[in-house]
Protein backbone atom coordinates (compact mmCIF):
# COMPACT_ATOMS: atom_id res chain seq x y z
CA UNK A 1 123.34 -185.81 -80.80
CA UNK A 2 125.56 -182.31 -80.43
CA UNK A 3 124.90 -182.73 -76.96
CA UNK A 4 125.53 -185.87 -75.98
CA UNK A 5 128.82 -185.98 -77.39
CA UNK A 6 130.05 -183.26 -76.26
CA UNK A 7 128.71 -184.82 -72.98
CA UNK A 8 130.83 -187.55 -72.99
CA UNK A 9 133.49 -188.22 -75.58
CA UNK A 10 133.58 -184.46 -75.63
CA UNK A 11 135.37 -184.47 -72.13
CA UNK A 12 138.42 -186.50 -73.82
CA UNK A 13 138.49 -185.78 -76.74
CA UNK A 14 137.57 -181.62 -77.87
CA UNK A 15 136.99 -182.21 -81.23
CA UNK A 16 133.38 -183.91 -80.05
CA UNK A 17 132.43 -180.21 -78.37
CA UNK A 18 130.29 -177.93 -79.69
CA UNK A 19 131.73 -174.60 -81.34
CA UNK A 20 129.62 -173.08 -78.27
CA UNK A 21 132.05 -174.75 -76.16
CA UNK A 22 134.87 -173.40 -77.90
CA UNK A 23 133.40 -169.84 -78.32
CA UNK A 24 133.89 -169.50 -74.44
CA UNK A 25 137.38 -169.81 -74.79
CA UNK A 26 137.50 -167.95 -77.78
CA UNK A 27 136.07 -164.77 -76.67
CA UNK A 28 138.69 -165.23 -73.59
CA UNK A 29 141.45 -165.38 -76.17
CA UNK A 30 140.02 -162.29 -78.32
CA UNK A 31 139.82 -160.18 -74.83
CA UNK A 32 143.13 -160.78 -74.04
CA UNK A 33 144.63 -158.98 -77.14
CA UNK A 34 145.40 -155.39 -77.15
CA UNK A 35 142.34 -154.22 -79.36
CA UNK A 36 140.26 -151.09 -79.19
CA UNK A 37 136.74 -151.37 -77.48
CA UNK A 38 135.50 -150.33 -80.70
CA UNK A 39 136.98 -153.03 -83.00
CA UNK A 40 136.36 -155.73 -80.11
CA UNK A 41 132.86 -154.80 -80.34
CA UNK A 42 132.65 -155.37 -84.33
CA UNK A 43 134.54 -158.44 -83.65
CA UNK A 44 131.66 -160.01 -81.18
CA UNK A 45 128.92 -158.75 -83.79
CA UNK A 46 130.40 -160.84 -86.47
CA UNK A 47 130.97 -163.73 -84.15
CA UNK A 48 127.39 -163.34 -83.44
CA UNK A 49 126.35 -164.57 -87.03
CA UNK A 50 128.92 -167.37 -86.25
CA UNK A 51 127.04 -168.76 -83.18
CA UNK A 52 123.23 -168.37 -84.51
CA UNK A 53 124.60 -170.83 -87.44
CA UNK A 54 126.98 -173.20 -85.60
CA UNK A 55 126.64 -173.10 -81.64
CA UNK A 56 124.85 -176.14 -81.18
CA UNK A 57 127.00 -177.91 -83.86
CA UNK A 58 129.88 -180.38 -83.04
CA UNK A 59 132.55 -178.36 -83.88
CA UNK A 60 134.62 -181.11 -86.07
CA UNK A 61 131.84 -181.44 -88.09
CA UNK A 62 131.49 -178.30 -89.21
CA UNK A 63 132.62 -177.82 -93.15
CA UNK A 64 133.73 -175.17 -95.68
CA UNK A 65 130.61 -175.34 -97.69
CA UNK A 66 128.62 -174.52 -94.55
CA UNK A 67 130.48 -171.84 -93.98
CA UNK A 68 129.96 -170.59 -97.52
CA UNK A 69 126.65 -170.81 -97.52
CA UNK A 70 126.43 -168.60 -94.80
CA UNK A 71 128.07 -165.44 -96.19
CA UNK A 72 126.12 -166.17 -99.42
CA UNK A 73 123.31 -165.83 -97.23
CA UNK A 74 124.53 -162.39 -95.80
CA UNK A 75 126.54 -161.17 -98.76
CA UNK A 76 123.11 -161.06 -100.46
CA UNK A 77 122.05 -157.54 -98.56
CA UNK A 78 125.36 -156.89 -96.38
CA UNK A 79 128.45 -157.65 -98.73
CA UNK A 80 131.09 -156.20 -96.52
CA UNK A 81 129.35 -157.79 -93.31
CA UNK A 82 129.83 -161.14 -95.15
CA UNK A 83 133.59 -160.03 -95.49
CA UNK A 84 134.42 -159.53 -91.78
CA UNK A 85 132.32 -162.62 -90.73
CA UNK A 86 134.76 -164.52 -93.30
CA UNK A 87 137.95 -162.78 -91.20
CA UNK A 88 136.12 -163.59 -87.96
CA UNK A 89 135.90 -167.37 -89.21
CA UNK A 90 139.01 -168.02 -90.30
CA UNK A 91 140.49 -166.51 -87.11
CA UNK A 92 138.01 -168.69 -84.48
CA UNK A 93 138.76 -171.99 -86.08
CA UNK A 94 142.54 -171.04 -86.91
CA UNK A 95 142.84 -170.89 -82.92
CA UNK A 96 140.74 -174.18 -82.71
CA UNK A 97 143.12 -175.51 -84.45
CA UNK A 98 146.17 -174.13 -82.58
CA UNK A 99 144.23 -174.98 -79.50
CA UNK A 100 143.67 -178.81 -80.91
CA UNK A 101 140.41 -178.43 -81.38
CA UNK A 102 139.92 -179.42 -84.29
CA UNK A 103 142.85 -180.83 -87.37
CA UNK A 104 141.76 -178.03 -90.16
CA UNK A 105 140.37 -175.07 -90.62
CA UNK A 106 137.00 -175.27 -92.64
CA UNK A 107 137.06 -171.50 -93.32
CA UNK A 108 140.48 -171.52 -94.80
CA UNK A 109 139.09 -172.58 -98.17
CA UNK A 110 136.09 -170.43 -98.14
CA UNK A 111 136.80 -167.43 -100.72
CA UNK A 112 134.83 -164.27 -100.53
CA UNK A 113 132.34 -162.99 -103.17
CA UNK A 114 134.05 -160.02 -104.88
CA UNK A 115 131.96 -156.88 -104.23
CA UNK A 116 131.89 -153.99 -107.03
CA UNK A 117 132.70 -150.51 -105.25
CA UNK A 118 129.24 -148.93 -104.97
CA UNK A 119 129.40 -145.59 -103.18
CA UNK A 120 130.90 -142.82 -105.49
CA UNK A 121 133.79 -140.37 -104.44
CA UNK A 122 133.11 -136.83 -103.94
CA UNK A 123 134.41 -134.19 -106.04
CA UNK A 124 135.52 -129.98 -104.82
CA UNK A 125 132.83 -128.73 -106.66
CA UNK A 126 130.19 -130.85 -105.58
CA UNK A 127 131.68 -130.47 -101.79
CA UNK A 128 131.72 -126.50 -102.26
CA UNK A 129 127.70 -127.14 -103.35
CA UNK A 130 127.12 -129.09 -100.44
CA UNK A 131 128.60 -126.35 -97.84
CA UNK A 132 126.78 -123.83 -99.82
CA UNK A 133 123.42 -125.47 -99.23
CA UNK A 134 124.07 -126.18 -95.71
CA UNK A 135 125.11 -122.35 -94.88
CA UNK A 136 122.12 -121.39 -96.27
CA UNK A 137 119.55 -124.00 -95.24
CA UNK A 138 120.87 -125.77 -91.51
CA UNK A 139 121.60 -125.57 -88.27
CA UNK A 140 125.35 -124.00 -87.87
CA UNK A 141 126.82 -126.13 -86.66
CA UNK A 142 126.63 -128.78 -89.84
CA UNK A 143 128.61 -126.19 -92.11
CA UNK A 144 131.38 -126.20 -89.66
CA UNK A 145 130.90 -130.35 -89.73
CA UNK A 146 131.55 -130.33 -93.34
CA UNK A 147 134.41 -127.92 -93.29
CA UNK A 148 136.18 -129.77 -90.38
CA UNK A 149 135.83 -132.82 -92.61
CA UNK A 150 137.84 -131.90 -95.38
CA UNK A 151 140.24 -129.60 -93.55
CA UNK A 152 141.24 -132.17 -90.90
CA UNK A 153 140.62 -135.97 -93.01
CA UNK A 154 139.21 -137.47 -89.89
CA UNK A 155 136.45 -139.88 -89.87
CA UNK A 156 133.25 -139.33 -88.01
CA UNK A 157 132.99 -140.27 -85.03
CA UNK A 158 136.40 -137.94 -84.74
CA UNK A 159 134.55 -135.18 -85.97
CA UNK A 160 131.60 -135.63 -82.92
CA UNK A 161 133.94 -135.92 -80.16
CA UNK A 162 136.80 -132.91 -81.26
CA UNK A 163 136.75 -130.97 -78.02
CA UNK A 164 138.57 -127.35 -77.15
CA UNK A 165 140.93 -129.43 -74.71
CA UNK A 166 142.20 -131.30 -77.74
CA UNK A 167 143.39 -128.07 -79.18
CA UNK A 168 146.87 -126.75 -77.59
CA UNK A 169 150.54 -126.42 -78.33
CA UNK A 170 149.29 -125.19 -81.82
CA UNK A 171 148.19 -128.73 -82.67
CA UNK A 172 144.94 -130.51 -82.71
CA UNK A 173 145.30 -133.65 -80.94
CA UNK A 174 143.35 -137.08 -82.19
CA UNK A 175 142.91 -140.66 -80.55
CA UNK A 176 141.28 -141.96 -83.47
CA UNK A 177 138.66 -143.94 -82.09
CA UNK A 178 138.55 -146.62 -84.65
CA UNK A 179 142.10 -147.77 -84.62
CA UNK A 180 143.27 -145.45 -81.35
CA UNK A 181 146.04 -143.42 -83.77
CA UNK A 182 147.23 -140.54 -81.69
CA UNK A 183 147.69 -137.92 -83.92
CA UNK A 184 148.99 -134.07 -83.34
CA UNK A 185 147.35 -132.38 -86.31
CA UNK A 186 149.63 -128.80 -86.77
CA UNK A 187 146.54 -125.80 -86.51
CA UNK A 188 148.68 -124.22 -88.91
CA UNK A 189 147.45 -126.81 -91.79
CA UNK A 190 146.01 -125.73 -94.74
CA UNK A 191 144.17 -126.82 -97.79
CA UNK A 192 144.95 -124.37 -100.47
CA UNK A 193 142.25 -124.88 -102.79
CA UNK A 194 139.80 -123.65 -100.45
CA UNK A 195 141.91 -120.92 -98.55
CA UNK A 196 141.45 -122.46 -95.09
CA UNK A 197 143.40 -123.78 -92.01
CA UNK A 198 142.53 -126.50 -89.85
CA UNK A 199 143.54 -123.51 -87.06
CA UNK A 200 141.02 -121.28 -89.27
CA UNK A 201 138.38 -123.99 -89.11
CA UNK A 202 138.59 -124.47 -85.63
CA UNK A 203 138.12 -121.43 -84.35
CA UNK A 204 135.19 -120.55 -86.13
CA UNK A 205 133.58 -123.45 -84.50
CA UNK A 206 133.72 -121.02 -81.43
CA UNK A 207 130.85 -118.89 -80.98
CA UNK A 208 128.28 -119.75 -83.74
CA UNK A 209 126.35 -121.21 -80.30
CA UNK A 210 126.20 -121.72 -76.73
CA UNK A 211 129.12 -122.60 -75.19
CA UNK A 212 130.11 -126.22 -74.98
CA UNK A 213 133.27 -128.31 -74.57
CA UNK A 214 133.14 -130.06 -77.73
CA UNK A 215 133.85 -128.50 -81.41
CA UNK A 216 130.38 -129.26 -82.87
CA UNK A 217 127.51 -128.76 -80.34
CA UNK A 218 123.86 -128.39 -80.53
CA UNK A 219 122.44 -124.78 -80.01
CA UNK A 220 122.24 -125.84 -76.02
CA UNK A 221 126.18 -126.43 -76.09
CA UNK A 222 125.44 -130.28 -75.52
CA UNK A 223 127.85 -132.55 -77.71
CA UNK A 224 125.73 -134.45 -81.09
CA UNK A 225 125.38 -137.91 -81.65
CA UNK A 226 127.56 -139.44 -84.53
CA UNK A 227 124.10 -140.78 -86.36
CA UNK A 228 123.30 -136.81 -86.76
CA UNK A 229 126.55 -136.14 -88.78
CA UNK A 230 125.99 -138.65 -91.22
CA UNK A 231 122.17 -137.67 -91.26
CA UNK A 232 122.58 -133.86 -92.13
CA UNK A 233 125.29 -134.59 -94.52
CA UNK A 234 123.05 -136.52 -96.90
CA UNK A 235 120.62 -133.98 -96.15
CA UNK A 236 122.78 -130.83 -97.43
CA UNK A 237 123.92 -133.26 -100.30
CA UNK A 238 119.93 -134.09 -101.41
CA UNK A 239 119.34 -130.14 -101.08
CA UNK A 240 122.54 -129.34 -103.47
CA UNK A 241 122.90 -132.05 -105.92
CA UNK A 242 119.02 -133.73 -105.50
CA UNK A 243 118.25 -137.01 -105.40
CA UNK A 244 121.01 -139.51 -106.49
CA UNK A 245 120.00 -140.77 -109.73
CA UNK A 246 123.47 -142.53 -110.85
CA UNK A 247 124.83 -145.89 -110.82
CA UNK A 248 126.04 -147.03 -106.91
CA UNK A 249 125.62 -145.25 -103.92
CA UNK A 250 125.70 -141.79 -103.85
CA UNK A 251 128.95 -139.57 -101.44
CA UNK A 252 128.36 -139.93 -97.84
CA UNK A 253 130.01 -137.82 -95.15
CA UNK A 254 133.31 -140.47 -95.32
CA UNK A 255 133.82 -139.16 -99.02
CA UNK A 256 135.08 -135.81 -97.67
CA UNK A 257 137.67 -138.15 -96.16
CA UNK A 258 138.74 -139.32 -99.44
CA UNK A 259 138.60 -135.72 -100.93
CA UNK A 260 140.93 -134.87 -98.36
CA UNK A 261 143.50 -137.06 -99.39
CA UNK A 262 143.31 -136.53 -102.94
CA UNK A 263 143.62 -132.96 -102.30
CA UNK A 264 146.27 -132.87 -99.43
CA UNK A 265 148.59 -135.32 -101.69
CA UNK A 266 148.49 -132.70 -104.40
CA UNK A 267 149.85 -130.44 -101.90
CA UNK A 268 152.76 -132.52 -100.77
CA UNK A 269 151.47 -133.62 -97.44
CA UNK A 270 152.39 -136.82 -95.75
CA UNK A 271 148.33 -138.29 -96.29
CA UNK A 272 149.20 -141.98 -94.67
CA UNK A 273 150.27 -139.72 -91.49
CA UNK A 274 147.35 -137.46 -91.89
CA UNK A 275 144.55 -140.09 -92.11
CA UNK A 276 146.44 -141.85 -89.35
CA UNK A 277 146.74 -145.13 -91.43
CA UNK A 278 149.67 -147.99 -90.85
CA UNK A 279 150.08 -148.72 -94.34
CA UNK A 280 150.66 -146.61 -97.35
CA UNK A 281 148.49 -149.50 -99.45
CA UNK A 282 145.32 -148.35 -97.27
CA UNK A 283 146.00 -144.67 -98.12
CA UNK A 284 146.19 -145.37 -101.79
CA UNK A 285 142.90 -146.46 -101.31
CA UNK A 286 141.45 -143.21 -100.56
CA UNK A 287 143.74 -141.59 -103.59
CA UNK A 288 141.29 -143.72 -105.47
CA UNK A 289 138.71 -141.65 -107.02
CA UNK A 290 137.23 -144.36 -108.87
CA UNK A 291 136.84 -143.22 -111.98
CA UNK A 292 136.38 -139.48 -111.85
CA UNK A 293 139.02 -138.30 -113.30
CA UNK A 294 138.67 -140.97 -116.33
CA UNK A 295 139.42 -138.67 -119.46
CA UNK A 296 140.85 -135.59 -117.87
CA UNK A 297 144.31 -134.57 -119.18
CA UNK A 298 147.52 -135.61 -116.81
CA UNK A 299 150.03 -132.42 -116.91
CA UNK A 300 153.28 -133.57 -116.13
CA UNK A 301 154.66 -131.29 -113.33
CA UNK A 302 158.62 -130.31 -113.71
């Protein structure tokens, strides 16, 4: 039925198309905005849950509850997945409607499922436990992962790609390859409550293997693949602390990332800068260390 209205009253009028229809225009209008390849890319994965449910559907007909019941669906194993296919919703049919598509926006009245934070933040001591383990018990190069981790705040895949030819005019320079932040990291930065630079911490990244162009390098020189960092890190955090036996998720390698921030505020640094964030709200995010410090005594500093 789908089809044959969009076969013929669809060529009048395009609120008898099919949200297929309007997906090729969609994904025209999404290209044409000045995003990252990254975040374009997360953009057509949650669009793909979009399609499977709706492309054959006539896209007036489509209604909130629908909607709804597809990110109760998802939220079920993938909570924040079923957030950014809510964004992704609201923004397709919000350009239908711009477009005159369609009159209304069935996603605007769809509300997201409030998800409890589930991975835990990381403390010092059980970072300083971690590196410990990983001196002791890996491959070099994942001590220097975890130390660049703290020392600099960036996120992952910032951490695999760091190269020597990012390091010059005493800075460390970063195109965040999430958001595409350039940042100009001084060398001369460093966390006091572990003694070390982020100069420091680079250049002991420089012979504890063969040669290679990047920071962190396999024992052939040859640059590692992002899925490794994260892999090792729950490794050396299994070896040091065991097996996570607590409520939520236990620290992953983005916790030192949060550490960072707690720690580097203390200090007086400009974090929002230093994490490379737009908004001071998203910072205070990170400053968040979800209940760890619940009962410790607040000193008052003069």
């Amino acid at each position: 039925m789908s089809r044959l209205l969009s076969a013929t009253l669809g060529r009048i009028m395009p609120r008898y198309r099919t949200f297929a229809d309007w997906l090729v225009i969609y994904r025209q209008i999404i290209e044409a905005r000045p995003l990252q390849p990254k975040t374009l890319a997360n953009r057509y994965s949650s669009l793909r849950y979009l399609s499977e449910a709706f492309a054959p559907r006539t896209i007036s007909a489509i209604r909130p509850h629908e909607i709804a019941q597809l990110l109760r669906t998802l939220h079920q194993q993938f909570p924040h997945l079923a957030r950014r296919v809510l964004i992704e919703a609201r923004d397709v049919f919000q350009e239908a409607v711009a477009y005159g598509w369609i009159h209304s926006n069935p996603a605007a009245a769809v509300r997201h499922q409030r998800t409890q934070v589930a991975r835990r933040r990381l403390t010092l001591d059980e970072w300083r436990q971690i590196h410990a383990w990983s001196q002791a018990h890996q491959p070099p190069w994942v001590p220097h992962m975890i130390t660049l981790a703290l020392v600099s705040a960036q996120r992952r895949g910032d951490l695999q790609k760091m190269a020597w030819g990012d390091v010059r005019e005493g800075h460390l320079h970063v195109i965040q390859q999430k958001t595409g932040t350039l940042l100009r990291l001084p060398l001369e930065l460093r966390l006091n409550v572990i003694g070390l630079s982020l100069g420091e911490a680079i250049e002991a990244c420089r012979d504890y293997t063969t040669p290679g162009e990047t920071l962190l390098r396999k024992s052939t020189g040859k640059p590692l693949v992002a899925p490794s960092l994260s892999a090792r890190f729950e490794e050396a955090r299994e070896g040091a602390l065991g097996k996570h036996t607590g409520s939520g998720l236990p620290p992953s390698l983005h916790e030192c990332r949060s550490l960072a921030e707690r720690l580097y505020r203390k200090q007086g640094v400009d974090t929002r800068i230093l994490l490379g964030h737009k908004r001071q709200s998203m910072t205070d995010t990170y400053n968040d260390d979800r209940g760890l410090s619940d009962g410790e005594w607040k000193t008052l500093e003069l």
